[in-house]
Protein backbone atom coordinates (compact mmCIF):
# COMPACT_ATOMS: atom_id res chain seq x y z
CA UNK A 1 104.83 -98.10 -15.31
CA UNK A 2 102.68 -99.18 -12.20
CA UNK A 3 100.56 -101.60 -11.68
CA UNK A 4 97.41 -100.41 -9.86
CA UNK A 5 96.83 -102.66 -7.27
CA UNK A 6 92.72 -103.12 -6.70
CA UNK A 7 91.87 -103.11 -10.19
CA UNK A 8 94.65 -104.71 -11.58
CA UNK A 9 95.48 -101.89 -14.37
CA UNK A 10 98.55 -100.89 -15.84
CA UNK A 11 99.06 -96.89 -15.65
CA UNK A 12 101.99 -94.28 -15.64
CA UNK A 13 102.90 -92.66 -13.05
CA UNK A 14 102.88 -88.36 -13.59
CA UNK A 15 106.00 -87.86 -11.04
CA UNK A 16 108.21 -90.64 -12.31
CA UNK A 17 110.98 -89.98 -14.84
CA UNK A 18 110.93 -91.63 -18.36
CA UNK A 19 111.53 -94.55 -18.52
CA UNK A 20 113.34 -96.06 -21.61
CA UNK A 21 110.85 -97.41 -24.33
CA UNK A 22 110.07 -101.21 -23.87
CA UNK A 23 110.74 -103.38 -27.04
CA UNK A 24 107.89 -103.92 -29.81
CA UNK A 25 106.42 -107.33 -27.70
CA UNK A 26 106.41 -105.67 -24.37
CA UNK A 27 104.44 -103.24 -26.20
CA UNK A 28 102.56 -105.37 -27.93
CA UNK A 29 101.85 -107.10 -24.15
CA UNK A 30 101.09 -104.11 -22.83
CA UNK A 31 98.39 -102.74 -25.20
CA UNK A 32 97.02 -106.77 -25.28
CA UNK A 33 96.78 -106.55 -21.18
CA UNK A 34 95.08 -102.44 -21.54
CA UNK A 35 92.65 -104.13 -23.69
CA UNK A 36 91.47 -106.50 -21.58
CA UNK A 37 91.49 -104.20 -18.41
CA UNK A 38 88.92 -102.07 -20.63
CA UNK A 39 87.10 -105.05 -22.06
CA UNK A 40 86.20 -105.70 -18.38
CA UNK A 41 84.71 -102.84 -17.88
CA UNK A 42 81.75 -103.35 -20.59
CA UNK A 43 78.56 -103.03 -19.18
CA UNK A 44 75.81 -105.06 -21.78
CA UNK A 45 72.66 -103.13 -21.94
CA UNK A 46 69.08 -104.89 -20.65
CA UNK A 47 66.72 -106.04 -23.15
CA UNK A 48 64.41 -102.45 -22.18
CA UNK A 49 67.80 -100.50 -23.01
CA UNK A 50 68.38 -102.50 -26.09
CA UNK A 51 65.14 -101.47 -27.79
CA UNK A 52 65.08 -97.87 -26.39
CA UNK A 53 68.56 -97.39 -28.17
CA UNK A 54 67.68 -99.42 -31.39
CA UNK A 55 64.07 -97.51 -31.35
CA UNK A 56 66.26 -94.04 -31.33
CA UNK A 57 68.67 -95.39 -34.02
CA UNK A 58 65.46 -96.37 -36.55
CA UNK A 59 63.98 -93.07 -35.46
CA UNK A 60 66.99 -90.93 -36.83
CA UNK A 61 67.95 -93.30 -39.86
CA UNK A 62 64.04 -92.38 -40.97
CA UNK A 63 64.70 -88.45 -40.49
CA UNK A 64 67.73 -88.24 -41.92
CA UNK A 65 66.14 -90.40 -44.96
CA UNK A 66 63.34 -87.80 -44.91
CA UNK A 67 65.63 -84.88 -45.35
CA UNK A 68 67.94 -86.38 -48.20
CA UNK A 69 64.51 -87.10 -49.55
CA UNK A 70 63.83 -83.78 -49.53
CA UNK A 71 66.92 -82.26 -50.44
CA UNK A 72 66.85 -84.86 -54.14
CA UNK A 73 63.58 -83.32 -54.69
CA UNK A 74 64.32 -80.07 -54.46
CA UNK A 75 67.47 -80.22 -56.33
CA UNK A 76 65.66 -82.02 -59.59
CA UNK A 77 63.12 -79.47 -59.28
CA UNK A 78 65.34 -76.74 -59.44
CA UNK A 79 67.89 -78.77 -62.09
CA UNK A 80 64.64 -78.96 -63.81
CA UNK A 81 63.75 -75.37 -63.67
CA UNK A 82 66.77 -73.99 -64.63
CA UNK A 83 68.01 -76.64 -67.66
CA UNK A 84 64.74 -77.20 -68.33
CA UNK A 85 62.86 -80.44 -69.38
CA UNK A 86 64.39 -81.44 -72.89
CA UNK A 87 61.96 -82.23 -75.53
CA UNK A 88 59.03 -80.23 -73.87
């Protein structure tokens, strides 16, 4: 492993050997310390990207309600068609 030196992360090198697999706590360590190196790079949206992405995630939840709409209807039409309506 090696330690990259202005951001602080922990990568492996292409061109060195294998190295023999560290324990299960240096692991654990390791993936804890990764985690944290990408936690840091988070970026939180602004309040205009916030809306813009929440306005988009409304906008497809309605289509894709739409179409399932669509698709129940059609189906009970065409259950209906071919079963017909009992007692009619």
């Amino acid at each position: 492993m090696l330690q990259d030196e202005p951001k602080n992360e922990v990568v492996a090198r292409s061109d060195a050997p294998r190295e023999k697999k560290p324990n299960f706590f240096a692991r654990i360590v390791l993936f804890i310390r990764q985690v944290f190196a990408e936690l840091r790079k988070v970026v939180t949206p602004t309040r205009q990207e916030l809306v813009k992405f929440t306005a988009v995630v409304l906008g497809f939840v309605l289509v894709m309600m739409a179409i399932v709409y669509g698709l129940d209807v059609l189906f009970v039409w065409i259950a209906q068609y071919v079963f017909g309506v009992p007692g009619a």
